[in-house]
Protein backbone atom coordinates (compact mmCIF):
# COMPACT_ATOMS: atom_id res chain seq x y z
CA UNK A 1 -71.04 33.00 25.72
CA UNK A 2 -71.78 33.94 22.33
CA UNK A 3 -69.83 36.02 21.74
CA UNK A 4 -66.50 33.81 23.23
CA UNK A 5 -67.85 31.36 20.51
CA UNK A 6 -67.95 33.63 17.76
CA UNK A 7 -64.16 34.55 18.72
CA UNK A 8 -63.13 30.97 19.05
CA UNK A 9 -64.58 30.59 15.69
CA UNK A 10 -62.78 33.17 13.95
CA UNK A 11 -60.01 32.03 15.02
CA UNK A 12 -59.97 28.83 14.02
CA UNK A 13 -60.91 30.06 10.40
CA UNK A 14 -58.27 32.24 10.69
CA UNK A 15 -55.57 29.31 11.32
CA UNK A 16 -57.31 27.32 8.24
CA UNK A 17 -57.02 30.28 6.12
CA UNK A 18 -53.18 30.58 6.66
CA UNK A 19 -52.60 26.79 6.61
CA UNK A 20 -54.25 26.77 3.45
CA UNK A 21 -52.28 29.93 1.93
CA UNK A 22 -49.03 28.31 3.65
CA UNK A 23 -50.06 24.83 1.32
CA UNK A 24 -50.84 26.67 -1.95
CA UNK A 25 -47.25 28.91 -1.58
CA UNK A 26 -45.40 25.58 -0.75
CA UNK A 27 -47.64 23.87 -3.72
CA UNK A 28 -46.12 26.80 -6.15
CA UNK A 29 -42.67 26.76 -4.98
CA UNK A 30 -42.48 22.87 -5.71
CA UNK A 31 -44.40 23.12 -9.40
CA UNK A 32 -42.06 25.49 -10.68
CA UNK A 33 -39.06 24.39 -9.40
CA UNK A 34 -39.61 21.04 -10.68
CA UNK A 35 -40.33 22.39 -14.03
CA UNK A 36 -37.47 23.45 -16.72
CA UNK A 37 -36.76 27.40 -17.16
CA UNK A 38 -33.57 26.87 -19.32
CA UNK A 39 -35.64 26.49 -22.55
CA UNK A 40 -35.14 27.96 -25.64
CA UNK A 41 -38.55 29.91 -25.15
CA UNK A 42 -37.95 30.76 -21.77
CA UNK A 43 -40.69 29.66 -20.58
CA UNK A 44 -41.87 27.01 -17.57
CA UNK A 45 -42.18 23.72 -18.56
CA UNK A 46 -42.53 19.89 -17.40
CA UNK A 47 -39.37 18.26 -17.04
CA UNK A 48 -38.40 16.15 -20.36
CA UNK A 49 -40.72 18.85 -22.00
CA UNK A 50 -38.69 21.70 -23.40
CA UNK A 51 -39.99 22.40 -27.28
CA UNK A 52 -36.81 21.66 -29.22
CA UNK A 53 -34.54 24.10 -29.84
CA UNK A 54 -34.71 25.77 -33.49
CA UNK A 55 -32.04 24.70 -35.65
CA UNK A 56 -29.32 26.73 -35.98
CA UNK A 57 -28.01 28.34 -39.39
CA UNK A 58 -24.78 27.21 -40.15
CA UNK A 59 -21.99 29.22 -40.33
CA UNK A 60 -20.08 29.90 -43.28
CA UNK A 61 -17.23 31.55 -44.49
CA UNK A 62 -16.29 32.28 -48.04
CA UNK A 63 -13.28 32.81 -50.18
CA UNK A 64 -14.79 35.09 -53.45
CA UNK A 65 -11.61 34.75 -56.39
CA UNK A 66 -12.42 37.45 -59.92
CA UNK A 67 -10.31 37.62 -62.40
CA UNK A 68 -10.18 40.88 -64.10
CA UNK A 69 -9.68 42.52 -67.21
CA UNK A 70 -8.38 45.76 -65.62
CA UNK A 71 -9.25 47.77 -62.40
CA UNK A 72 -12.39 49.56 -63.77
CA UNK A 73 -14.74 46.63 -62.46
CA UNK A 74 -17.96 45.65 -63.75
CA UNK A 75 -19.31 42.81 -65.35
CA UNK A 76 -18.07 44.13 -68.95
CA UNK A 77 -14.24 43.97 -67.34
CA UNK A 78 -14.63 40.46 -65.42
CA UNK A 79 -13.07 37.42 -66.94
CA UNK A 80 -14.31 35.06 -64.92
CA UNK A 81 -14.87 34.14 -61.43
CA UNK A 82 -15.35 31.36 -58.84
CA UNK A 83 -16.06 30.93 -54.83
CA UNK A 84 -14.64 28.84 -52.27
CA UNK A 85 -17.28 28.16 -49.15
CA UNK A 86 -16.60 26.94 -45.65
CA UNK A 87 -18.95 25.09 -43.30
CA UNK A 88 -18.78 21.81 -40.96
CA UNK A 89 -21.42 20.25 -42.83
CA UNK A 90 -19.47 20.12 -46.00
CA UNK A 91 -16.91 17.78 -46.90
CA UNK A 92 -13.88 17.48 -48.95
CA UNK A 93 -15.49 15.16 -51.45
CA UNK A 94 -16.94 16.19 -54.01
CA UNK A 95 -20.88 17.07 -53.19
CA UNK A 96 -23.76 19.25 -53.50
CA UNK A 97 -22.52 22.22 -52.05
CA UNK A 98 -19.97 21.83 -55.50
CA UNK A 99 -20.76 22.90 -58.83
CA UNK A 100 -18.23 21.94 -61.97
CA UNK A 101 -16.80 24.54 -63.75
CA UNK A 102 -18.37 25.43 -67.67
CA UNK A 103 -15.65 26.15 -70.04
CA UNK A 104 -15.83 29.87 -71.46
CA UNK A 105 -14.38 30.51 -75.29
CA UNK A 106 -11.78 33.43 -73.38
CA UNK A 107 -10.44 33.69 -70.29
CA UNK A 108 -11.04 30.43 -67.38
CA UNK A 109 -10.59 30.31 -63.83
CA UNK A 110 -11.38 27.55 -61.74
CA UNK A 111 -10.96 25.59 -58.33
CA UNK A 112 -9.02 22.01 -58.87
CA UNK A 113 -10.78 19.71 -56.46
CA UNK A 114 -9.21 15.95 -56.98
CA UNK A 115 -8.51 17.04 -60.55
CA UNK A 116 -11.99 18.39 -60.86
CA UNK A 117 -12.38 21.82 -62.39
CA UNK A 118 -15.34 23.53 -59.92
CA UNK A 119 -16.62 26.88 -60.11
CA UNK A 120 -18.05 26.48 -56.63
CA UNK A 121 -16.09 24.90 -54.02
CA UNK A 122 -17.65 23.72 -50.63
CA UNK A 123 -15.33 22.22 -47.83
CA UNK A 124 -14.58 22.30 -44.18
CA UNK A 125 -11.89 25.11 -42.35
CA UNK A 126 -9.25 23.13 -41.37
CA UNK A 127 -9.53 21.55 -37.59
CA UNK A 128 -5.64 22.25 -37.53
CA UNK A 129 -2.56 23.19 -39.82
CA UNK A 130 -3.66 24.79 -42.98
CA UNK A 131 -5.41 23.69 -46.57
CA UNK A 132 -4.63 24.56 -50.15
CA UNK A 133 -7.12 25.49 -52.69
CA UNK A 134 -5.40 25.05 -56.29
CA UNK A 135 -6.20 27.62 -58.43
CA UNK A 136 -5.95 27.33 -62.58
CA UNK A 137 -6.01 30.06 -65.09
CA UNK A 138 -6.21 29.22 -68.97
CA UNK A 139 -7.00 30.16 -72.24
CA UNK A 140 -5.08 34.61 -71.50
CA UNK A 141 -6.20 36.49 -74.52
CA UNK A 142 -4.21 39.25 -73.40
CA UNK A 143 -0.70 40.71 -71.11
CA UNK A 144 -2.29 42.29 -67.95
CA UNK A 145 -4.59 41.07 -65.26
CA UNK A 146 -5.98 41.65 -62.25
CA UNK A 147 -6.55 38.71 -59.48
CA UNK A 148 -9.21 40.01 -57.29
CA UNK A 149 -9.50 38.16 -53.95
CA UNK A 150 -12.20 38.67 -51.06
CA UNK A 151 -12.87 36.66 -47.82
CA UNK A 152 -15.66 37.00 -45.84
CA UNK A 153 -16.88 35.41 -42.28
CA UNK A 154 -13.55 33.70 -41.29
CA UNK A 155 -13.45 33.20 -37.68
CA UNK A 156 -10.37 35.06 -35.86
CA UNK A 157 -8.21 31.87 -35.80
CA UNK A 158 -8.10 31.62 -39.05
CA UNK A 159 -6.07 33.42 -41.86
CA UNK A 160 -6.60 33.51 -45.82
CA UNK A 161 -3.44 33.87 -48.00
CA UNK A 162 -2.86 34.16 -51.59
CA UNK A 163 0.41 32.21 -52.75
CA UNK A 164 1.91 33.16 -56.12
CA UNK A 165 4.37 30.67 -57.03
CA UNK A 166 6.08 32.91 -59.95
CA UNK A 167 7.19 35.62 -57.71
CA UNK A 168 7.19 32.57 -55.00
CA UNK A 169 5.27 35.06 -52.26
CA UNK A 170 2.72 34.72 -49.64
CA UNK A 171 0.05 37.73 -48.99
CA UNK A 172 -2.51 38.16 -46.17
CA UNK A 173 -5.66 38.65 -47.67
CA UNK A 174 -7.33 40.79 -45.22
CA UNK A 175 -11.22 41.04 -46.43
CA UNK A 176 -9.63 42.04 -49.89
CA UNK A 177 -6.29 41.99 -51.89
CA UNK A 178 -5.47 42.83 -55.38
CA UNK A 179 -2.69 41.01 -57.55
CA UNK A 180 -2.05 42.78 -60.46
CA UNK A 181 0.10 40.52 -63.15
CA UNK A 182 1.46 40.00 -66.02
CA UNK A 183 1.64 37.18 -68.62
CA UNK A 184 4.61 37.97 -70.79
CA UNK A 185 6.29 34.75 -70.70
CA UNK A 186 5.18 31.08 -70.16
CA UNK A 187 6.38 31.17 -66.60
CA UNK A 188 4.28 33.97 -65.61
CA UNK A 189 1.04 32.48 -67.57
CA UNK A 190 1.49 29.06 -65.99
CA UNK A 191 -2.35 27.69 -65.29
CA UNK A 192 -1.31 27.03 -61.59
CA UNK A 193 0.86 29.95 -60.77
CA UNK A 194 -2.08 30.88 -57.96
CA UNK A 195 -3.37 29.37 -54.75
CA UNK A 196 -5.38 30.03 -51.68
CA UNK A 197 -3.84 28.91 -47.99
CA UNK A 198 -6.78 28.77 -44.69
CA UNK A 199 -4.82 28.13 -42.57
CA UNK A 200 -5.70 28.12 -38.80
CA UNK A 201 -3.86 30.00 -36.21
């Protein structure tokens, strides 16, 4: 008789044991598939929990314009200089992310923002079409020059070009272009003979 009770009893601890390891699987399944796994951590989390996401760094391309004494480089052979910048946090007003442009005793360059001479030019890439950023040259103290032009960080669907309105042609500035020129006459040392185009594609 004992030993028909001690059987009876074991089993019936048996059948609590795997109710119980039945309730804590089903328990587990329905915590963490109520909770969020498509955080930025990747971890588990209550719904209406998920640690905000870090900000992201915005991106931004740049148009870098030199102009050159002659092709040696250096600092000792560069004129003077100035950089375009692209992000959609800028605008086309003028801002912070613009800086006005210091007149030098030889050669200038600068950006012409609303008739605003700017070293440093922030603005958006064009949603569609293309913009043009005037360029003006002043004050040649001598015949030859070299119009350095690098672009950085442009997405694919979107092309730089170089405009010169004396020889009235376009060139794809692929990461870097060269324009080597002369100022012999007042046509070819007009201030605005140069321009960028972004234009997207």
């Amino acid at each position: 008789m004992l030993s028909n009770k001690s059987a009876l009893n074991g089993q019936k601890c048996k059948v609590i044991f795997t109710n119980m390891k039945n309730i804590i699987i089903a328990f587990c399944f329905l915590l963490f598939s109520c909770q969020k796994t498509d955080c930025p951590d990747g971890r588990y989390h209550k719904p209406g929990t998920c640690p905000e996401a870090e900000p992201a760094t915005p991106v931004i391309s740049k148009i870098s314009v030199q102009l050159l004494l002659n092709d040696k480089g250096g600092a000792e052979n560069t004129a003077d200089g100035v950089v375009c910048s692209f992000s959609k946090d800028y605008s086309y007003n003028i801002g912070d992310e613009d800086s006005y442009k210091w007149n030098n005793y030889q050669e200038n360059l600068a950006i012409i923002k609303d008739t605003n001479a700017l070293s440093i030019n922030g603005q958006p890439l064009p949603k569609s079409g293309s913009d043009t950023i005037f360029l003006k040259i002043w004050n040649y103290k001598q015949d030859r020059y070299v119009l350095k032009i690098n672009e950085e960080n442009f997405p694919k669907n979107v092309k730089v070009y170089v405009y010169d309105a004396w020889e009235k042609r376009t060139e794809w500035v692929h990461k870097e272009y060269n324009i080597y020129y002369t100022t012999l006459t007042p046509e070819e040392a007009n201030d605005y003979r140069f321009s960028l185009i972004v234009e997207k594609i």
